[in-house]
Protein backbone atom coordinates (compact mmCIF):
# COMPACT_ATOMS: atom_id res chain seq x y z
CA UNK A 1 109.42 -101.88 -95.18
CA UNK A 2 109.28 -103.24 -91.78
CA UNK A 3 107.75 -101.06 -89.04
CA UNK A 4 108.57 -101.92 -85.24
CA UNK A 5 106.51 -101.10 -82.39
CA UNK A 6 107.80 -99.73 -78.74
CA UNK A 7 104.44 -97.80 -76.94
CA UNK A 8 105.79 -96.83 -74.95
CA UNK A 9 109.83 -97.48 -75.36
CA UNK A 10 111.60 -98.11 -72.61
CA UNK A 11 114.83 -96.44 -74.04
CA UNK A 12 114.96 -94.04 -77.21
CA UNK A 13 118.66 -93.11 -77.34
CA UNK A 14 121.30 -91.51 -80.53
CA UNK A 15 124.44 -92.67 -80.91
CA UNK A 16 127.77 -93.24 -82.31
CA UNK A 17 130.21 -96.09 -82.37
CA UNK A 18 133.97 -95.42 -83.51
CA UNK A 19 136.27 -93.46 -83.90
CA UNK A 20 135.92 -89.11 -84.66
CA UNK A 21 136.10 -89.22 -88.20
CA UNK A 22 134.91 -92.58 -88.66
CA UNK A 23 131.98 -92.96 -87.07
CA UNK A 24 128.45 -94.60 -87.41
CA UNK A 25 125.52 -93.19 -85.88
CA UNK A 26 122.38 -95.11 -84.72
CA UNK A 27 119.08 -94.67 -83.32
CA UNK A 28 118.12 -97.12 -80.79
CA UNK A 29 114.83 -98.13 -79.21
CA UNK A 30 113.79 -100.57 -76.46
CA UNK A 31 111.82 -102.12 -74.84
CA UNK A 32 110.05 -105.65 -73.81
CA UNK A 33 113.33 -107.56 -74.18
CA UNK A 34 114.27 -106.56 -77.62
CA UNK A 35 115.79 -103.54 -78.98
CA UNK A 36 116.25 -101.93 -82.47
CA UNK A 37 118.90 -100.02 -83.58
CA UNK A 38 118.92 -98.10 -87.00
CA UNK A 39 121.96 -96.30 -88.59
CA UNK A 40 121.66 -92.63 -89.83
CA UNK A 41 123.54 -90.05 -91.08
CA UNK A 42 125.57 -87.57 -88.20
CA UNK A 43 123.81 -84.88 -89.81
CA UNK A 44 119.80 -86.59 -89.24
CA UNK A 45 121.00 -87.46 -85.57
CA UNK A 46 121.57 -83.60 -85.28
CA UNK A 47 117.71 -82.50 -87.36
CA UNK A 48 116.28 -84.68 -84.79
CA UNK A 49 117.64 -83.60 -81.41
CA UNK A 50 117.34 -79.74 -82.71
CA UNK A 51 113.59 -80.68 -83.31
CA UNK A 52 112.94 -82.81 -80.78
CA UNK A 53 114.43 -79.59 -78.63
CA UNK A 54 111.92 -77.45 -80.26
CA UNK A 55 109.13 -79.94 -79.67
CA UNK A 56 109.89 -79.34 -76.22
CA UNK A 57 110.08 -76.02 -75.91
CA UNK A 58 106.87 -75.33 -77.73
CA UNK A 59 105.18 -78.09 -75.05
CA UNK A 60 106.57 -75.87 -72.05
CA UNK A 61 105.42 -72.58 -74.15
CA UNK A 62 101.96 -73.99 -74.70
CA UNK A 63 101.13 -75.52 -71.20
CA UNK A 64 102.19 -72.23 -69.70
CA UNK A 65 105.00 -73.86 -68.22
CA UNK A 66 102.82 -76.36 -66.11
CA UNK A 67 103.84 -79.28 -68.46
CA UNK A 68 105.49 -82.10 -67.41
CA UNK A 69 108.38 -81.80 -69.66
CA UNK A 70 111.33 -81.15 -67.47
CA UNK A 71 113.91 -78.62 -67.86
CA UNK A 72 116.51 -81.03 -67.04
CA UNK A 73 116.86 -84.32 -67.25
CA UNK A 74 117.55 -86.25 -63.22
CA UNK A 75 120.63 -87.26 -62.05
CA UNK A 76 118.76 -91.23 -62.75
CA UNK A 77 118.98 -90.52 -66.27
CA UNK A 78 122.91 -90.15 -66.35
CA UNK A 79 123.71 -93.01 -64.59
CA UNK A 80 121.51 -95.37 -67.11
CA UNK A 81 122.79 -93.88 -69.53
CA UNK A 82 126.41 -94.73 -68.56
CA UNK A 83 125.39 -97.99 -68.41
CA UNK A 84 123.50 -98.61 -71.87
CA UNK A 85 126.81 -96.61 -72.99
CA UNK A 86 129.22 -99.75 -71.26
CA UNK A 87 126.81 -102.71 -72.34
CA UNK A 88 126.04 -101.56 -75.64
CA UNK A 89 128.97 -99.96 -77.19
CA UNK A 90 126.96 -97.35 -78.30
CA UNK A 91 128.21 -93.73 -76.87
CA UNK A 92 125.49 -91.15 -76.33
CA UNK A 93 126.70 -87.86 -77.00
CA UNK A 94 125.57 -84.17 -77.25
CA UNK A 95 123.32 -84.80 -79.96
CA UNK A 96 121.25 -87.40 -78.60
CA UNK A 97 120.49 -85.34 -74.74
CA UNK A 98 117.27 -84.49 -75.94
CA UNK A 99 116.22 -87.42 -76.66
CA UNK A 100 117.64 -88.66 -73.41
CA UNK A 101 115.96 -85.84 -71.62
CA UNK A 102 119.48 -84.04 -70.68
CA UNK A 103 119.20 -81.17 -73.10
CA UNK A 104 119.87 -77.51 -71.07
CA UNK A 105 118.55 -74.21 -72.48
């Protein structure tokens, strides 16, 4: 099995490309020039954003809110990602904002 290396990444995004019904869903990381894209099931895209959502919610529990995790994700964030989203193919939707950082609670 081969294991690939981004510390830190410089993107970690979820994904789809096609059509409702028809769809493929990735993971991508990326970072120094390459990138990496794996393809999952819809329904592992969701498991992880839901954790990765709790993750983050237990950090801001834990630190008594003084962590640096932030609430919402800033207004940088949506114009990269509409960018990645036009040069890669790959649309980011509502199950990948928390790994993109734009989750809201």
């Amino acid at each position: 099995m081969a294991v690939y290396t981004y510390d830190p990444p410089e993107r970690f995004v979820a994904g789809a490309v096609g059509q409702p019904g028809e769809r493929t869903f990735y993971l991508q990381a990326s970072g120094s020039g390459r990138v990496t894209s794996v393809a999952l099931e819809k329904v592992q895209v969701s498991r992880l954003a839901e954790r990765l959502d709790e993750l983050l919610d237990d950090e801001l529990r834990n630190s008594g809110g003084r962590s640096s995790v932030p609430a919402a994700a800033p207004a940088s964030l949506d114009k990269a990602r509409t960018r990645h989203e036009a040069s890669s193919g790959l649309a980011i939707g509502p199950a990948a904002q928390v790994a993109l950082g734009t989750r809201t609670t």
